[in-house]
PDB file of N, CA and C in Angstrom:
ATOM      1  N   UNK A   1     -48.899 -22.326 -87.133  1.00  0.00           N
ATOM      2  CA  UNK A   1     -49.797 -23.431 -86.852  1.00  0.00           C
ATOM      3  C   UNK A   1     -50.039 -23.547 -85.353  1.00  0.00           C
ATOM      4  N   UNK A   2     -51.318 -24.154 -84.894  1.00  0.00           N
ATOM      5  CA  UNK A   2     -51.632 -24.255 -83.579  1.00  0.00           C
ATOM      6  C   UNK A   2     -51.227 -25.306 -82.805  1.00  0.00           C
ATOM      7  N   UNK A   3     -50.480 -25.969 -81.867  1.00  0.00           N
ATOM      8  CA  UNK A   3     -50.223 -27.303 -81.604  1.00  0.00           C
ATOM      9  C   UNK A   3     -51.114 -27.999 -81.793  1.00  0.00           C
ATOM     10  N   UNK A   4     -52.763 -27.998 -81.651  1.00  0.00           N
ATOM     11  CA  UNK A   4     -53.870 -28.983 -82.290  1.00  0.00           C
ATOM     12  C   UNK A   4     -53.081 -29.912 -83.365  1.00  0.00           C
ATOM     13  N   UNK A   5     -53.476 -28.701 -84.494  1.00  0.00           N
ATOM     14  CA  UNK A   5     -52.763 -28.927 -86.061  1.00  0.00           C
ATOM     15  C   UNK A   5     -51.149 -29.808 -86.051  1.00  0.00           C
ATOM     16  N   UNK A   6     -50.415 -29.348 -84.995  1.00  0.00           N
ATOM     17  CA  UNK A   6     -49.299 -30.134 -85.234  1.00  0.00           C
ATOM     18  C   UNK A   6     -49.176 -31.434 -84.472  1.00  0.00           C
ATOM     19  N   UNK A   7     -49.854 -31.933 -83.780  1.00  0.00           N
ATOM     20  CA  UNK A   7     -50.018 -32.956 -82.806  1.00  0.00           C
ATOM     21  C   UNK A   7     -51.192 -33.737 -84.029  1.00  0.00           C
ATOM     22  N   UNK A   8     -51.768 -33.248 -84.792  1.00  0.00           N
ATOM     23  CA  UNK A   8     -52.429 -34.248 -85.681  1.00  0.00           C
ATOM     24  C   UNK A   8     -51.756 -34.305 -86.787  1.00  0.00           C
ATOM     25  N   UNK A   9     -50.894 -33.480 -87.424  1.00  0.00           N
ATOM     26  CA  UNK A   9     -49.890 -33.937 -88.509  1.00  0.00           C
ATOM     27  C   UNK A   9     -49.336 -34.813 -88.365  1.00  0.00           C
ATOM     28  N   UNK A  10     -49.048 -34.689 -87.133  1.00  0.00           N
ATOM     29  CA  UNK A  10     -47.873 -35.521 -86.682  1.00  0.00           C
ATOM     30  C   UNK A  10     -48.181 -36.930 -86.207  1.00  0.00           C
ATOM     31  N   UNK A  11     -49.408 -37.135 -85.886  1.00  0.00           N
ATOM     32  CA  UNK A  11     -50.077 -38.589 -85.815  1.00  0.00           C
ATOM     33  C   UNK A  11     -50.210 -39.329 -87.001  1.00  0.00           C
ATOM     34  N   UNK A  12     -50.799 -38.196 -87.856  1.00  0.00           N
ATOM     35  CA  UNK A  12     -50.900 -39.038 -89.768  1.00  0.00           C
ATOM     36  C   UNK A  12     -49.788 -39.460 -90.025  1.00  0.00           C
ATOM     37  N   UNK A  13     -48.741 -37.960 -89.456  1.00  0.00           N
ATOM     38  CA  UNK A  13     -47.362 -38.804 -90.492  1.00  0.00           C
ATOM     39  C   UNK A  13     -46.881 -40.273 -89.845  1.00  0.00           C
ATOM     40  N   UNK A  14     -47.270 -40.313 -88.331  1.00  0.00           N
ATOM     41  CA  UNK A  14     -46.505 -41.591 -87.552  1.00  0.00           C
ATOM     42  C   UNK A  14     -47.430 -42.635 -88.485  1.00  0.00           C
ATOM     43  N   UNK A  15     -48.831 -42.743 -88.501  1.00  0.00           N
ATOM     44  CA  UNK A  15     -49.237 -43.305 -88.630  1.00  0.00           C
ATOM     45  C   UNK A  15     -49.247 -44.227 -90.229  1.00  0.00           C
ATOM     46  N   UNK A  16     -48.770 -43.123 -91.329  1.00  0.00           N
ATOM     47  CA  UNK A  16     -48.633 -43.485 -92.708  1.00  0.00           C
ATOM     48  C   UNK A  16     -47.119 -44.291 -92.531  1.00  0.00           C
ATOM     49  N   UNK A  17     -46.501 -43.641 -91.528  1.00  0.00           N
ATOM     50  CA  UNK A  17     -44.874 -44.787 -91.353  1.00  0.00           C
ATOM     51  C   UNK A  17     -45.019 -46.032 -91.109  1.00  0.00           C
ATOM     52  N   UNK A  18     -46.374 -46.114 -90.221  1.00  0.00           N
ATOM     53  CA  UNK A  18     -46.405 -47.522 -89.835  1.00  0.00           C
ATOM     54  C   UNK A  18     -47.051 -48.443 -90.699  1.00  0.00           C
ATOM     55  N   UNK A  19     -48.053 -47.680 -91.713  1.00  0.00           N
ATOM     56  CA  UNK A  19     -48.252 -48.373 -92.667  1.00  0.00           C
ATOM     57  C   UNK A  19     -47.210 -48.799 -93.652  1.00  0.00           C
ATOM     58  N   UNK A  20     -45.922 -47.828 -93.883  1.00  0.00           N
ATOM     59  CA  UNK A  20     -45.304 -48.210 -94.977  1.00  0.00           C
ATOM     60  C   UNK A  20     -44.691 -49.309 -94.573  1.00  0.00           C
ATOM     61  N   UNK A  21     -44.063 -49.331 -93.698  1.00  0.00           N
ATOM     62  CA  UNK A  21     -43.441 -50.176 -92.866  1.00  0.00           C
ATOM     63  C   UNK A  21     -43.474 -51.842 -92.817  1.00  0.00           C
ATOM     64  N   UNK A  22     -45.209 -51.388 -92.729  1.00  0.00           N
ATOM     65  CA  UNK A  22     -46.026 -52.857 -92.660  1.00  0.00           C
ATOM     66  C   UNK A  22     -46.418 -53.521 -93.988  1.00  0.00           C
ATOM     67  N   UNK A  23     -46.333 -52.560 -95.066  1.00  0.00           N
ATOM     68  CA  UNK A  23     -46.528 -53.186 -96.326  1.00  0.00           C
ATOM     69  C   UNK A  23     -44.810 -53.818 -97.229  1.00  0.00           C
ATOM     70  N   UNK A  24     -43.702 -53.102 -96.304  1.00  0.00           N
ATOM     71  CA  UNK A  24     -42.713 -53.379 -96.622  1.00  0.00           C
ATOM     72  C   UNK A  24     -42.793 -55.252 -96.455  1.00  0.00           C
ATOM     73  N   UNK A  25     -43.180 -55.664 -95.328  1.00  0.00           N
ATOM     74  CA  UNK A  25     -43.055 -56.855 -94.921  1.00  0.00           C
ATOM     75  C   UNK A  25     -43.563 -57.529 -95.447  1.00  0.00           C
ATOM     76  N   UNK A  26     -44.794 -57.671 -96.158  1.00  0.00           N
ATOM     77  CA  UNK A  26     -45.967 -58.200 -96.998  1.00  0.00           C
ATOM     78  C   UNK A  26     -44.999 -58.716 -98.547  1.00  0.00           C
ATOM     79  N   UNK A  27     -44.919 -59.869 -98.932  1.00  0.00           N
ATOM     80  CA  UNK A  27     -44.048 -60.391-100.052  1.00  0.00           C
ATOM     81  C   UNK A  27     -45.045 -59.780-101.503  1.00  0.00           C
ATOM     82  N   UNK A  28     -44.130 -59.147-102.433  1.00  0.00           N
ATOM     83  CA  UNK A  28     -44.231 -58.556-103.802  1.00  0.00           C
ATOM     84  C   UNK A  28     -44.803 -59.474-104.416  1.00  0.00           C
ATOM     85  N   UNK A  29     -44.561 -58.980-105.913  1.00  0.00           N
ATOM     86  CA  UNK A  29     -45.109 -59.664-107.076  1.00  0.00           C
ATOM     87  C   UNK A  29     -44.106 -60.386-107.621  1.00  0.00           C
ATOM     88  N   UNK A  30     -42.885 -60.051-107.204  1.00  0.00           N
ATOM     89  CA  UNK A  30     -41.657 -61.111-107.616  1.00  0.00           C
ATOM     90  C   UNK A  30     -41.146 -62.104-106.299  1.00  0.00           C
ATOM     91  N   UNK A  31     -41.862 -61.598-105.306  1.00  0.00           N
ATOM     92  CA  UNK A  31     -41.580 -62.690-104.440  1.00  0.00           C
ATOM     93  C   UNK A  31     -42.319 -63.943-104.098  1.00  0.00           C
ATOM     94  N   UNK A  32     -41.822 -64.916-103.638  1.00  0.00           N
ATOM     95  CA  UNK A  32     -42.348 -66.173-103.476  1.00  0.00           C
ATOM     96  C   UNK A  32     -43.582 -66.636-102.751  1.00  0.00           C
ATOM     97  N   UNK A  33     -44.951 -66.792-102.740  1.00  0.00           N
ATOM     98  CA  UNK A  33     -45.845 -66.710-102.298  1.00  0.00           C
ATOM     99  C   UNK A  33     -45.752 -66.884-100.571  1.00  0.00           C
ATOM    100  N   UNK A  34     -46.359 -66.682 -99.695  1.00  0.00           N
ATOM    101  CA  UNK A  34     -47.117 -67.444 -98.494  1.00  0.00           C
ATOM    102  C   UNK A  34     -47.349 -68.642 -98.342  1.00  0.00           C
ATOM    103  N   UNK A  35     -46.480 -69.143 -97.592  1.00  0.00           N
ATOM    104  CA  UNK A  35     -46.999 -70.948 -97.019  1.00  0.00           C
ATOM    105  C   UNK A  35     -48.627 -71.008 -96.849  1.00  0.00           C
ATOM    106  N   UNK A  36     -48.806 -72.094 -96.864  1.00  0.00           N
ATOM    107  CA  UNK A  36     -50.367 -72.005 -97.097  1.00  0.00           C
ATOM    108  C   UNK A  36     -50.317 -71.952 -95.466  1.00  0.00           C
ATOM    109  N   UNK A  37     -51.705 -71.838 -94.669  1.00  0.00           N
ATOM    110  CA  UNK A  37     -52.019 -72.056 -93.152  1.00  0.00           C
ATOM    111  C   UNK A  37     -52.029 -73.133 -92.965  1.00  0.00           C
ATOM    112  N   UNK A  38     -51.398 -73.337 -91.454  1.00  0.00           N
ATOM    113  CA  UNK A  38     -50.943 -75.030 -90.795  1.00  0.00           C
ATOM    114  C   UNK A  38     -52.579 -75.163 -90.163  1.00  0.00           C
ATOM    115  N   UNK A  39     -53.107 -76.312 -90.408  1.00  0.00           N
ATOM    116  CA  UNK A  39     -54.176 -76.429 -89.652  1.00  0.00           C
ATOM    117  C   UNK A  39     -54.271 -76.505 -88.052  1.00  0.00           C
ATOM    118  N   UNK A  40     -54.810 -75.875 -87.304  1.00  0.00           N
ATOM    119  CA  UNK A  40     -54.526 -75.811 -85.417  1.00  0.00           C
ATOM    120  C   UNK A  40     -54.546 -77.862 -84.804  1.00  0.00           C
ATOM    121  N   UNK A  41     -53.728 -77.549 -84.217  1.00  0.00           N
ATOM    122  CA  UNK A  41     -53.545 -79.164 -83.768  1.00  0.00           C
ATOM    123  C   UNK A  41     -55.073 -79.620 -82.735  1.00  0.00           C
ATOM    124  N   UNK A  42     -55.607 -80.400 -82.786  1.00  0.00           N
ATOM    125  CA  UNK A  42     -56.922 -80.254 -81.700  1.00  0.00           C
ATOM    126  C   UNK A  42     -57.193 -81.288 -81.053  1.00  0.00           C
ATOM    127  N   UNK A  43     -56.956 -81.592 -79.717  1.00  0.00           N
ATOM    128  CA  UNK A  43     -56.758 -83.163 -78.644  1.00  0.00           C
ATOM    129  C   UNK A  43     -58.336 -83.307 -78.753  1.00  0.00           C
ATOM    130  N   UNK A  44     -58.100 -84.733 -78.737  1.00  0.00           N
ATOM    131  CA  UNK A  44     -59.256 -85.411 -78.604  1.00  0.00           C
ATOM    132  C   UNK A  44     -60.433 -84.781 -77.160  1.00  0.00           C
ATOM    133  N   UNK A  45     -61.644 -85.720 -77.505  1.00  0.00           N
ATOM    134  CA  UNK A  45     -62.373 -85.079 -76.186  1.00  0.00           C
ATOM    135  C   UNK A  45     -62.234 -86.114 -75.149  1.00  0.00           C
ATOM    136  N   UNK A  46     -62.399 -85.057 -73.841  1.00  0.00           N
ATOM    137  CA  UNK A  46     -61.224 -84.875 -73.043  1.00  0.00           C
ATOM    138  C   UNK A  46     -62.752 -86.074 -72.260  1.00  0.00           C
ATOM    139  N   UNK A  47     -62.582 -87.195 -71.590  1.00  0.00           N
ATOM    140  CA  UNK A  47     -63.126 -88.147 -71.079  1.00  0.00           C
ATOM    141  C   UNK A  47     -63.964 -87.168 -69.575  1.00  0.00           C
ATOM    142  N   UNK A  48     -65.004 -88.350 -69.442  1.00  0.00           N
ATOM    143  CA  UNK A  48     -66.312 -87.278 -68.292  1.00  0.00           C
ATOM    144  C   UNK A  48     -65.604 -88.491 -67.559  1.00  0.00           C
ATOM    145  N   UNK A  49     -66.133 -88.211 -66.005  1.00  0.00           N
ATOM    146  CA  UNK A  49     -66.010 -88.067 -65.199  1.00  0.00           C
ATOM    147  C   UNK A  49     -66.307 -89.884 -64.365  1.00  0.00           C
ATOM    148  N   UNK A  50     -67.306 -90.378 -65.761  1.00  0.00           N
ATOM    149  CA  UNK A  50     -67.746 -91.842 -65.270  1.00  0.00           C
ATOM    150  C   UNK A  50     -67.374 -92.945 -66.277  1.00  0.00           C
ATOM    151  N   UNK A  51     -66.606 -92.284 -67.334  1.00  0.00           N
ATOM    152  CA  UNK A  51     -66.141 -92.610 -67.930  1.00  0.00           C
ATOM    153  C   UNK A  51     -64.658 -94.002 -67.661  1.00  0.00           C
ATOM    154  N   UNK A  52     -64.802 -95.172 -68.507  1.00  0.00           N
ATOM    155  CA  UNK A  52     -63.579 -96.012 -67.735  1.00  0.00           C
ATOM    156  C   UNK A  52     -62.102 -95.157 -68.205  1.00  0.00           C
ATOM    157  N   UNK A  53     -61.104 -95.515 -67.813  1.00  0.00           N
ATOM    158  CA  UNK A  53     -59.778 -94.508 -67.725  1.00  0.00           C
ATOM    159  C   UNK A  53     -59.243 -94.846 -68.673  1.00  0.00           C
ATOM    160  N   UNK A  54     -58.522 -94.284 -69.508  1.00  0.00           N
ATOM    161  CA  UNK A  54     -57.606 -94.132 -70.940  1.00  0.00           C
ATOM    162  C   UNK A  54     -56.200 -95.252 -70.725  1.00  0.00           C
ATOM    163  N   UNK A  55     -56.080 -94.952 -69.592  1.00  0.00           N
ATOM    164  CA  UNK A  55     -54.784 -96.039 -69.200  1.00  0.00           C
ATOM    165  C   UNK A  55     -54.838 -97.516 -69.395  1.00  0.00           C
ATOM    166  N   UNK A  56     -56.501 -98.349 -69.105  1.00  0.00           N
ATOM    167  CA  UNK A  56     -56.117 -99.506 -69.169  1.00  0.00           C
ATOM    168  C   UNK A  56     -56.342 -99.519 -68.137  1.00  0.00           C
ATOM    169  N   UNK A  57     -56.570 -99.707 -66.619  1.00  0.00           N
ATOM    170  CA  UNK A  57     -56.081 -99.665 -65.527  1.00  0.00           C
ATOM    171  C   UNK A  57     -57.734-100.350 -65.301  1.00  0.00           C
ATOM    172  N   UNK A  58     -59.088-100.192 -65.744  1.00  0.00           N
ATOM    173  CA  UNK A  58     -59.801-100.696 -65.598  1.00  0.00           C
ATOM    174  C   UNK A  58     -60.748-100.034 -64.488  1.00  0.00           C
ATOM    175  N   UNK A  59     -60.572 -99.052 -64.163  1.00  0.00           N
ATOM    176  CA  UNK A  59     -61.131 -97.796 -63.032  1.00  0.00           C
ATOM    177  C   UNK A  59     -61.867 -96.552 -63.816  1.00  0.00           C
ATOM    178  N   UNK A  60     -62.779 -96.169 -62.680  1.00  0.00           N
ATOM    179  CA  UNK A  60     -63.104 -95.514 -63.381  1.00  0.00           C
ATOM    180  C   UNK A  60     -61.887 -93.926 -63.461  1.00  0.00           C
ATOM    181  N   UNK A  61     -62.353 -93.194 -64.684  1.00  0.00           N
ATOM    182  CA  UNK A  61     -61.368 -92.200 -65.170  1.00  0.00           C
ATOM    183  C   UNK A  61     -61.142 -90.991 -63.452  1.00  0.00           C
ATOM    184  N   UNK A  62     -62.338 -90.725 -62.684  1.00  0.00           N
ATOM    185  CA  UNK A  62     -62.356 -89.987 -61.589  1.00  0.00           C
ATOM    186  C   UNK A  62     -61.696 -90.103 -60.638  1.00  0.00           C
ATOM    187  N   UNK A  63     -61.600 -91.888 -60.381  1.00  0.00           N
ATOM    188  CA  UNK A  63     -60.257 -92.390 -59.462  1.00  0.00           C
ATOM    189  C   UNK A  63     -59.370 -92.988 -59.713  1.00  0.00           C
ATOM    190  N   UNK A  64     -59.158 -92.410 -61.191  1.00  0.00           N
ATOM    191  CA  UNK A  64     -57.725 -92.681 -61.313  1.00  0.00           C
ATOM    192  C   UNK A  64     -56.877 -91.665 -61.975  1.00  0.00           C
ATOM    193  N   UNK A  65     -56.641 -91.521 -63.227  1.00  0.00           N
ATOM    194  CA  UNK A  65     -55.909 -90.387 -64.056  1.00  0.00           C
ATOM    195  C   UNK A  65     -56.931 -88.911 -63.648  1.00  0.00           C
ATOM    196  N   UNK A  66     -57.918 -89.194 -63.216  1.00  0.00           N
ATOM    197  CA  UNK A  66     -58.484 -87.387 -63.429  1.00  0.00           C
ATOM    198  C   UNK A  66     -58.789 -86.933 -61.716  1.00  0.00           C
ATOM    199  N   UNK A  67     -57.650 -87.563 -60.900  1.00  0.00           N
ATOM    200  CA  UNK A  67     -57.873 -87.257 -59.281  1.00  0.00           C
ATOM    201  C   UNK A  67     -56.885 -86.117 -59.211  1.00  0.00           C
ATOM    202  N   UNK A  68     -57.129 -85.228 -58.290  1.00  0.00           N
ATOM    203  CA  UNK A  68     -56.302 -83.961 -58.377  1.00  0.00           C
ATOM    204  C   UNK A  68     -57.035 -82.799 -59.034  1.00  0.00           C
TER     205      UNK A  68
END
């Protein structure tokens, strides 16, 4: 064989390992399903600039919590 040929055998075979590998991890037909997906946590919208300040403080949001 030519090293071509063996440098691409040899990629399939790495490459079918990593598949087995990866289906090893994947839960069977006797195993216990998948948690369902956590929904992404998502902060409120984030106050402009003339906006009065979240604190209470009675200012506007620019000179006070959003200076810096």
């Amino acid at each position: 064989m030519s090293k071509k040929s063996d440098v691409g055998a040899r990629r399939f075979h790495d490459k079918a390992e990593k598949e087995r590998e990866y289906k090893k991890q994947l839960p069977g037909e006797d195993d216990p399903p998948l948690p369902e997906p956590v929904e992404p946590i998502r902060s409120d919208k984030t106050p402009g600039r003339n906006d009065p300040c979240a604190c209470g403080s009675g200012k506007k949001y620019k000179q006070c919590c959003g200076k810096g």
